[in-house]
Structures are given as structure tokens and as C-alpha cells.
Protein backbone atom coordinates (compact mmCIF):
# COMPACT_ATOMS: atom_id res chain seq x y z
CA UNK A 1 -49.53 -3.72 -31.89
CA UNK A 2 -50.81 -5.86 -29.03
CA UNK A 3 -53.45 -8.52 -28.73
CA UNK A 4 -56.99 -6.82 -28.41
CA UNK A 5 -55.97 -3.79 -29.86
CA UNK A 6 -57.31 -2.90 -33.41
CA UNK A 7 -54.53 -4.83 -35.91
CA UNK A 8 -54.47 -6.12 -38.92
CA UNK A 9 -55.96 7.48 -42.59
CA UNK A 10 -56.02 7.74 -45.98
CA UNK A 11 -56.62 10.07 -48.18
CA UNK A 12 -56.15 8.27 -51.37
CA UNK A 13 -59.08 8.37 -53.63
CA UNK A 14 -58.30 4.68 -54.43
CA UNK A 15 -59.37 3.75 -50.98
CA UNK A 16 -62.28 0.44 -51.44
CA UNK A 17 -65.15 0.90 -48.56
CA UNK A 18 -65.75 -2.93 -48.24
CA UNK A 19 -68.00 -4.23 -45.67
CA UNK A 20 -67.95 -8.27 -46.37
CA UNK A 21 -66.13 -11.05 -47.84
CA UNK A 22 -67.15 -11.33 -51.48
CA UNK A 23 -68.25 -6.99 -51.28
CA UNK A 24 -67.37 -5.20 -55.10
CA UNK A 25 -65.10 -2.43 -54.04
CA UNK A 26 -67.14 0.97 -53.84
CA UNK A 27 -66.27 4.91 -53.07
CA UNK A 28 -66.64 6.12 -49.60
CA UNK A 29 -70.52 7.79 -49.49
CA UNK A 30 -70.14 11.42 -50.08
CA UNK A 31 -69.33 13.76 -47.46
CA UNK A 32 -67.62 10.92 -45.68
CA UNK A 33 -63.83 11.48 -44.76
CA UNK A 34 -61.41 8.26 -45.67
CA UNK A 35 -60.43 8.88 -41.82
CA UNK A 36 -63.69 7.85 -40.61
CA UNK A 37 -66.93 6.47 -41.33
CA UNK A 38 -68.91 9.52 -40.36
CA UNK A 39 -70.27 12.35 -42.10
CA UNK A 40 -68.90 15.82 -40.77
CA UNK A 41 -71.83 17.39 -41.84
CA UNK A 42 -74.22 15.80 -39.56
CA UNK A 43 -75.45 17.32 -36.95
CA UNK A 44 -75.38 15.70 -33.13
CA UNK A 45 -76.93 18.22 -30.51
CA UNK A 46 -74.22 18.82 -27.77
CA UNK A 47 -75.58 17.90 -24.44
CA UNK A 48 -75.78 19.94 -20.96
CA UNK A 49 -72.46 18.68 -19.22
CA UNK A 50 -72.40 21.09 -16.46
CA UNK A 51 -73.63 18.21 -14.28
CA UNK A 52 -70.03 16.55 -15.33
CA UNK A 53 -67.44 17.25 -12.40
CA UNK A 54 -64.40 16.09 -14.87
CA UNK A 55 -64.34 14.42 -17.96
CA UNK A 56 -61.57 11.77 -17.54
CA UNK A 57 -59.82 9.67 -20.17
CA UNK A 58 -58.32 6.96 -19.50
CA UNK A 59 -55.39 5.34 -21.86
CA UNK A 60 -52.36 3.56 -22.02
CA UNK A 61 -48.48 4.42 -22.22
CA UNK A 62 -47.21 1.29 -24.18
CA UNK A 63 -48.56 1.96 -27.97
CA UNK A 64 -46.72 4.33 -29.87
CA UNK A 65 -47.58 6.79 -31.67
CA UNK A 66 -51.18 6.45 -29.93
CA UNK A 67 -50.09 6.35 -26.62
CA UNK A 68 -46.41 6.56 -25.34
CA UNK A 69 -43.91 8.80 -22.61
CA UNK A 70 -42.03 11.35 -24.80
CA UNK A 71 -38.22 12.49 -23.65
CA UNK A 72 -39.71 15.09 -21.52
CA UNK A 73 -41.58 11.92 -19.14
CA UNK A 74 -45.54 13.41 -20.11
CA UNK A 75 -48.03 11.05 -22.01
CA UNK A 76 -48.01 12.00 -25.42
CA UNK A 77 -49.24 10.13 -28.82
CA UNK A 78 -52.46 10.76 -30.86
CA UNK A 79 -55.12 9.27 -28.48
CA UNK A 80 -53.83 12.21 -25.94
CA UNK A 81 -54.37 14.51 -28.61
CA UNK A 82 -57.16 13.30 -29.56
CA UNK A 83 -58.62 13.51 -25.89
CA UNK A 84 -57.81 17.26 -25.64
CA UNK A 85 -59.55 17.91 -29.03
CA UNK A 86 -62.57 16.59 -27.67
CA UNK A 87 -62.37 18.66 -24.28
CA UNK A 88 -61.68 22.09 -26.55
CA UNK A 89 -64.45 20.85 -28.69
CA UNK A 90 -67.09 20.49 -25.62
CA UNK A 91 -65.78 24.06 -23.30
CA UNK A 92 -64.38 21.68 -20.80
CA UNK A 93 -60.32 22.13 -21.18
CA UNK A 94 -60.72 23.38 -17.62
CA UNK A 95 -62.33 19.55 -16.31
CA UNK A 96 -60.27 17.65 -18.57
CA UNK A 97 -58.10 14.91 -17.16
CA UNK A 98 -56.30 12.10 -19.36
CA UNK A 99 -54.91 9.14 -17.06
CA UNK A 100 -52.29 6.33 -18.20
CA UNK A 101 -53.50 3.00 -17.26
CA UNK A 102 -52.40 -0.71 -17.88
CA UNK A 103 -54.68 -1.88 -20.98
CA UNK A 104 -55.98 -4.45 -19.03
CA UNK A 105 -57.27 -2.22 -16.12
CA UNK A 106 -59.14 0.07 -18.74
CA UNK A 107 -62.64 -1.94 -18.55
CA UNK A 108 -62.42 -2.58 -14.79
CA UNK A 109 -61.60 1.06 -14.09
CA UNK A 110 -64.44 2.59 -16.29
CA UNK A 111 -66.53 0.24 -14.85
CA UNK A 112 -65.64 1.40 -11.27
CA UNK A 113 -66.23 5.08 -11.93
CA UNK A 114 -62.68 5.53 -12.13
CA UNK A 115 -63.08 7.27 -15.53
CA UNK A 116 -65.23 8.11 -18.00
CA UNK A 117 -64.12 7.62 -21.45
CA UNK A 118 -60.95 4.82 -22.87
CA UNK A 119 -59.07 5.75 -25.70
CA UNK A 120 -56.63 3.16 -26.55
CA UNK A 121 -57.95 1.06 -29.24
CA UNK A 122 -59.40 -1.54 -27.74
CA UNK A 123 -61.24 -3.63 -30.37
CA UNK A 124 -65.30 -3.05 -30.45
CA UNK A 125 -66.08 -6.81 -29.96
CA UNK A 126 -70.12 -8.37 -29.73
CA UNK A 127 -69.35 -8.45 -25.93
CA UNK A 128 -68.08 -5.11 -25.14
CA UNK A 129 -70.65 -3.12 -27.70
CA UNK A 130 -73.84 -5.07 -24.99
CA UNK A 131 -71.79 -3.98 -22.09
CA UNK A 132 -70.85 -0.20 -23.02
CA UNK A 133 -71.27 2.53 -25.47
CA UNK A 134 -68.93 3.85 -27.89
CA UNK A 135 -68.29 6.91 -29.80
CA UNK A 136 -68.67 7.29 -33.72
CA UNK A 137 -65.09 5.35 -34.86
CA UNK A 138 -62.63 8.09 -35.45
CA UNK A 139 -60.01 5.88 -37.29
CA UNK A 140 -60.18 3.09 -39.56
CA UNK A 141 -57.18 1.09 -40.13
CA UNK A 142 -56.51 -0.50 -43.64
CA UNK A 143 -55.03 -3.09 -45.35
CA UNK A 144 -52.18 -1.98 -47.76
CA UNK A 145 -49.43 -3.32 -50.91
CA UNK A 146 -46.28 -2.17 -50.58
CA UNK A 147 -43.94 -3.09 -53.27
CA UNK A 148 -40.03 -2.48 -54.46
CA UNK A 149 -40.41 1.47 -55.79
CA UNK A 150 -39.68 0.18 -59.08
CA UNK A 151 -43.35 -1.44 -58.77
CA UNK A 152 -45.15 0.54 -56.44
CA UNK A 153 -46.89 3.79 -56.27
CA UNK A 154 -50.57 4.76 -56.46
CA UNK A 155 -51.81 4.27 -60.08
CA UNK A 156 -50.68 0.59 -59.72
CA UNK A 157 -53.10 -2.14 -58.96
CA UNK A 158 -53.05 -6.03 -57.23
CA UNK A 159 -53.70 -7.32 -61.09
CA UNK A 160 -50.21 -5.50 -62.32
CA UNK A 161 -48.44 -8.30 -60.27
CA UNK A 162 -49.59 -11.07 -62.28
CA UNK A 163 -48.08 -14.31 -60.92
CA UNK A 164 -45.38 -12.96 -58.49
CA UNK A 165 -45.35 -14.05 -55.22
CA UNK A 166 -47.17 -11.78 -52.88
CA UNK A 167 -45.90 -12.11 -49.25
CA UNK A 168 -48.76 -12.53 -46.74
CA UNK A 169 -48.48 -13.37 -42.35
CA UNK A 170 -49.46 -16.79 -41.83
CA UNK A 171 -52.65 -16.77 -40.13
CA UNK A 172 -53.35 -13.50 -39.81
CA UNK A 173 -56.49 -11.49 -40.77
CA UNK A 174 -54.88 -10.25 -43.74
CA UNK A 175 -54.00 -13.43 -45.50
CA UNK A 176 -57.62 -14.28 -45.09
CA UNK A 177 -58.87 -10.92 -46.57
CA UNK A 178 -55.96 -11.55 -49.57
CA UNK A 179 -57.47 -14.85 -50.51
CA UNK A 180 -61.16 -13.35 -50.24
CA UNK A 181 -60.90 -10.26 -52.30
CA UNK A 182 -57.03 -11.49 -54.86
CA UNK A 183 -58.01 -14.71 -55.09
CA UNK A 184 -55.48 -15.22 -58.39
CA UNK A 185 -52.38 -13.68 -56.41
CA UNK A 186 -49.74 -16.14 -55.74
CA UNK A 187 -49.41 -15.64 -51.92
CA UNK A 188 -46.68 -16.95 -49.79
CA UNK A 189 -47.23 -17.41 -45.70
CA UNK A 190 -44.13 -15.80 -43.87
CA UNK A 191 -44.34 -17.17 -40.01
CA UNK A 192 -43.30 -13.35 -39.21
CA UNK A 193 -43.54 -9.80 -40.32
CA UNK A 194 -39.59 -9.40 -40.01
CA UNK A 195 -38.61 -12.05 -42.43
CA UNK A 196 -41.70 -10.98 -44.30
CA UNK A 197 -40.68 -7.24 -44.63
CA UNK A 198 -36.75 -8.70 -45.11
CA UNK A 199 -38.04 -10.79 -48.40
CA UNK A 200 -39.27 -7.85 -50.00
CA UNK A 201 -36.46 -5.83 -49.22
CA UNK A 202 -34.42 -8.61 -51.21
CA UNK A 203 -36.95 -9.12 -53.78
CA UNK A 204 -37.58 -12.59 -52.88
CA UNK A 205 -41.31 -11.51 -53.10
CA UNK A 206 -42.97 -9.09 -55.62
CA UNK A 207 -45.01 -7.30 -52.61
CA UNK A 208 -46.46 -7.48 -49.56
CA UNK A 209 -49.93 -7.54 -47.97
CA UNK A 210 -50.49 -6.38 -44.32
CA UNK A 211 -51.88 -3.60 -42.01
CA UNK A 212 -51.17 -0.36 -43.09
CA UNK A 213 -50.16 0.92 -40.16
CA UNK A 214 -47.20 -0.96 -39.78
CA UNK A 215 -46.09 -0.92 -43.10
CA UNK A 216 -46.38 3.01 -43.04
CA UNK A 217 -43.67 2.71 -40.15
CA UNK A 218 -41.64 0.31 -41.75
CA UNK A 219 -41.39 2.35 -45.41
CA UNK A 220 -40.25 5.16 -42.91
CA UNK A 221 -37.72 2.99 -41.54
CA UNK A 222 -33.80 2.69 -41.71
CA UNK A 223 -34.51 -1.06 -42.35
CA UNK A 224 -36.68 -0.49 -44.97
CA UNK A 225 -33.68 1.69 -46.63
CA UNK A 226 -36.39 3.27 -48.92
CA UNK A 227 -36.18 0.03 -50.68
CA UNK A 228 -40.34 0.15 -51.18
CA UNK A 229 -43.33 2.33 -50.95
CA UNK A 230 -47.30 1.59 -51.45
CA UNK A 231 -48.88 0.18 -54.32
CA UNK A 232 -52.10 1.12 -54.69
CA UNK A 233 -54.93 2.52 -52.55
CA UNK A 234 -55.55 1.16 -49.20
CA UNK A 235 -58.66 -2.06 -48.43
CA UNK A 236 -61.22 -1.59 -45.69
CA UNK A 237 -63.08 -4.53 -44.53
CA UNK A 238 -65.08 -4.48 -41.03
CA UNK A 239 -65.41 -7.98 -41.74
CA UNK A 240 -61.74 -9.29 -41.24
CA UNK A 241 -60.29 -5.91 -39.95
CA UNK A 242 -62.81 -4.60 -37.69
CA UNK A 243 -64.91 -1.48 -37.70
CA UNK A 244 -61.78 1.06 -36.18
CA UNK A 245 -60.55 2.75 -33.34
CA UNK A 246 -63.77 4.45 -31.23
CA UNK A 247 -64.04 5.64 -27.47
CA UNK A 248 -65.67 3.37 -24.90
CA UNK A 249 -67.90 4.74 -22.12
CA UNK A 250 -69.66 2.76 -18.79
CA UNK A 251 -73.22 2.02 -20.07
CA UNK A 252 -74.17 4.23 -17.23
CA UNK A 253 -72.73 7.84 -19.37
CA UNK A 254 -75.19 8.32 -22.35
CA UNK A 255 -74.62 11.88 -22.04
CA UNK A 256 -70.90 11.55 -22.06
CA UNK A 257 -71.07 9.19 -25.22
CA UNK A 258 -73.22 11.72 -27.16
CA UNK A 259 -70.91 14.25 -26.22
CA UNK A 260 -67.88 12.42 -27.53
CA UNK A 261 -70.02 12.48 -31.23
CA UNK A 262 -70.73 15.82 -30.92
CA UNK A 263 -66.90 16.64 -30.45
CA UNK A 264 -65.64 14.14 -33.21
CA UNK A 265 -68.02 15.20 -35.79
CA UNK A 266 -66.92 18.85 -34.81
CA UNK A 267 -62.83 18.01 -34.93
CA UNK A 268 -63.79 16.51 -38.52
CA UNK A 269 -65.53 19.35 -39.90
CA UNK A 270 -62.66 22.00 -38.43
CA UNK A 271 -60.05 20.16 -39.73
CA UNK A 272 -58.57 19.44 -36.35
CA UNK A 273 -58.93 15.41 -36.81
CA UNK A 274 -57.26 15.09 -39.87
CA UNK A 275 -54.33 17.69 -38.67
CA UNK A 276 -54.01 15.12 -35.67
CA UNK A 277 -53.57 12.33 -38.61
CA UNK A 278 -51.09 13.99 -40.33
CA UNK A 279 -49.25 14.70 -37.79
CA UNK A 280 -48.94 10.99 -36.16
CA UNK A 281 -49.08 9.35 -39.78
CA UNK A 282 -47.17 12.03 -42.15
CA UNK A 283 -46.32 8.88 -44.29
CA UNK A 284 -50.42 8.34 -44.76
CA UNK A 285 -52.01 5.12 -44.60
């Protein structure tokens, strides 16, 4: 995943909602989905766009599964998707344009009037939340376990691995969160997620502790030879992981940022949001 893009969803009951360091785990509020921090139920009046020529998203092509070129040569991935469920969602398939862009250029071109809405993942930082709006957060990206099968699966918990060695990234926001919330897990810094992934693989370490995302890939993957799986539910924590993925709007498009809740809060109660999940992330997060 690259730098400034949300690193480091899930439908698992045993998901923790943690907003802080030291936070007990709790349930998600009810009526909230494990994809996202909103309540489907609420209601956000959709506004007049008529005065709206187009409605243009702007992404990247470099991000799989969000963003990427399929075999055919179109832009493809979830945050196309995602764009198009929006535009069927506000009557405006018809003014609906999604534009690849280098994810450095996306700031500079919303801010030009070059398009109206980013969806790439850029993280929601201090700086860019006083400079532009953004949508409700439509994805929340977790910290996981994953463990040799003979140890994982979803009934298990951090405490069944006692003593083991528990294989963390150096540095990263994860090993940080591991030490916060597992304080009595042996954890052991690998300087990358290869050798990392390759340890537990070999058993060197009991499991591992990283971003969900990746790991979901990875379990998927011929060099994970469906050695491992999840243990446990996954961790949220705003605090060391960030809030999610949301869409970002010129300060100058209040209209078009209510418009974007209105659409995500009605993708989530239809069902169309988490069918968009599935099919990016059938492994789950």
C-alpha cells in the first residue's frame, strides 16, 4: 500500500470498536455495520444537484483491488465501483465521470476544479480535514492475527498464545497498537513483511500481527500455501490506524459532500456496499 494511503470489512462479531490507546474493547453501537462507522438507518436529506453539470471522481490506477487497469485496459477496482454506486444512488449515472489520476495530483486537481470528489484512500490527516470536506468513512481497515491453521480460526483469542513469539513490522503502527492493547505477548520486530509472513509460514513465530488487508491477500496467496488463516476477530483503533477510507471534496462543494452521505448511507442500507466488499475482499477482513 503506498505512503499516505490508509495502511496499517468485517463481519465477524468479534470485531473490538477501539478508539484510544488504553480503550476496553466494546461492540460496534447498534445498527452500525462492521464496514463502516455509520448508521444505515439515519437519515441525510439528498440535496438539489441539478445545478451539478457532472459529478467527477477522481482516483488512481496503481492500488489494487481499489484502483487498478484490468486485462481489458478500463479502470476497474472497488473505489470505481464504489463511485458508480454513488452516481446510481443520487439519479446522476447520466453526469457521472470517474478520472485516473497520479495520487499526488489528486489535491491539486480538486483544488483546481478539475474534479469534484477523490476516492483513493488518501489518509484524513488534521491538515486536509481544515482544508476540505469528506464523506462519512465507508471502510475501516483493521488490524488482524493470523496464525498456522492448526492455531487459528475465530473462537481463538491473543491470550491462547501464551508466550510464543508473535511476529510484529518494526516500526510500524501495528507494533505500537500490539504493545498498547497485548502488552504480555512476546513480540518479535521483523525489518519486513516478507520475512515476516516467511517466519510464520515456517513456524519460526506462533502468529502474526499486521493490517488486515494485506494479510487477507497473503492467506489467499500461493506463498502462503494455505499454511495459515485468522485468529480471532479483527482490532480497530482510529488512534494508531486512522479513522478509514472516506471521499474528499474542495471546501467549496458542501452540496456535493452531503450528497456523497446521502448515497453511502443509501448503498449501506440496500446492501449494495457490503456486495462491493465481498466482492473485492471475498476472504473478509
Amino acid at each position: 500500500m503506498k505512503p499516505g494511503v490508509v495502511s496499517r470489512c468485517f463481519l465477524l462479531l468479534a470485531a473490538l470498536a477501539v478508539g484510544a490507546p488504553n480503550s476496553a474493547p466494546a461492540a460496534p453501537p447498534a445498527g452500525q455495520g462492521m464496514l463502516y462507522p455509520f448508521d444505515p438507518r439515519e437519515k441525510v436529506a439528498k440535496p438539489d444537484l441539478r445545478a451539478i453539470p457532472r459529478l467527477r471522481f477522481l482516483t488512481t490506477v496503481d492500488f489494487p483491488p481499489f484502483n487498478f487497469i484490468d486485462q481489458s485496459g478500463k479502470l476497474s477496482g472497488f473505489h470505481v465501483d464504489l463511485a458508480r454506486e454513488i452516481c446510481a444512488a443520487l439519479d446522476m449515472m447520466e453526469r457521472c465521470q470517474i478520472e485516473a489520476a497520479p495520487y499526488a495530483e489528486l489535491v491539486t486537481r480538486l483544488d483546481k476544479g478539475e474534479g469534484e470528489v477523490a476516492v483513493a484512500g488518501a489518509r484524513i490527516t488534521p491538515d486536509l480535514r481544515d482544508s476540505h470536506e469528506f464523506s462519512r468513512v465507508y471502510l475501516r481497515l483493521p488490524a488482524r492475527f493470523a496464525a498456522r491453521r492448526a492455531d487459528a480460526g475465530p473462537q481463538r483469542a491473543p491470550a491462547d498464545l501464551g508466550d510464543r513469539p508473535v511476529g510484529v513490522l518494526k516500526g510500524s503502527a501495528h507494533e505500537a497498537m500490539a504493545k498498547a492493547f497485548f502488552p504480555t505477548l512476546s513480540l518479535v520486530g521483523f525489518a519486513d513483511r516478507p520475512t515476516m509472513l516467511a517466519a510464520l509460514r515456517k513456524g519460526e513465530v506462533k502468529a502474526v500481527f499486521g493490517d488486515a488487508l494485506q494479510l487477507s491477500f497473503w492467506l489467499d496467496s500461493k506463498d502462503a500455501d494455505n499454511c495459515c488463516d485468522f485468529l480471532g476477530g479483527p482490532y480497530y483503533s482510529s488512534h494508531f490506524l486512522g479513522e478509514g477510507m472516506a471521499a474528499m471534496t474542495a471546501p467549496a462543494n458542501p452540496v456535493v459532500a452531503q450528497a456523497l452521505d446521502h448515497a453511502l448511507i443509501a448503498i449501506a442500507r440496500n446492501g449494495r456496499l457490503a456486495d462491493l466488499y465481498l466482492r473485492y475482499f471475498p476472504k473478509g477482513l
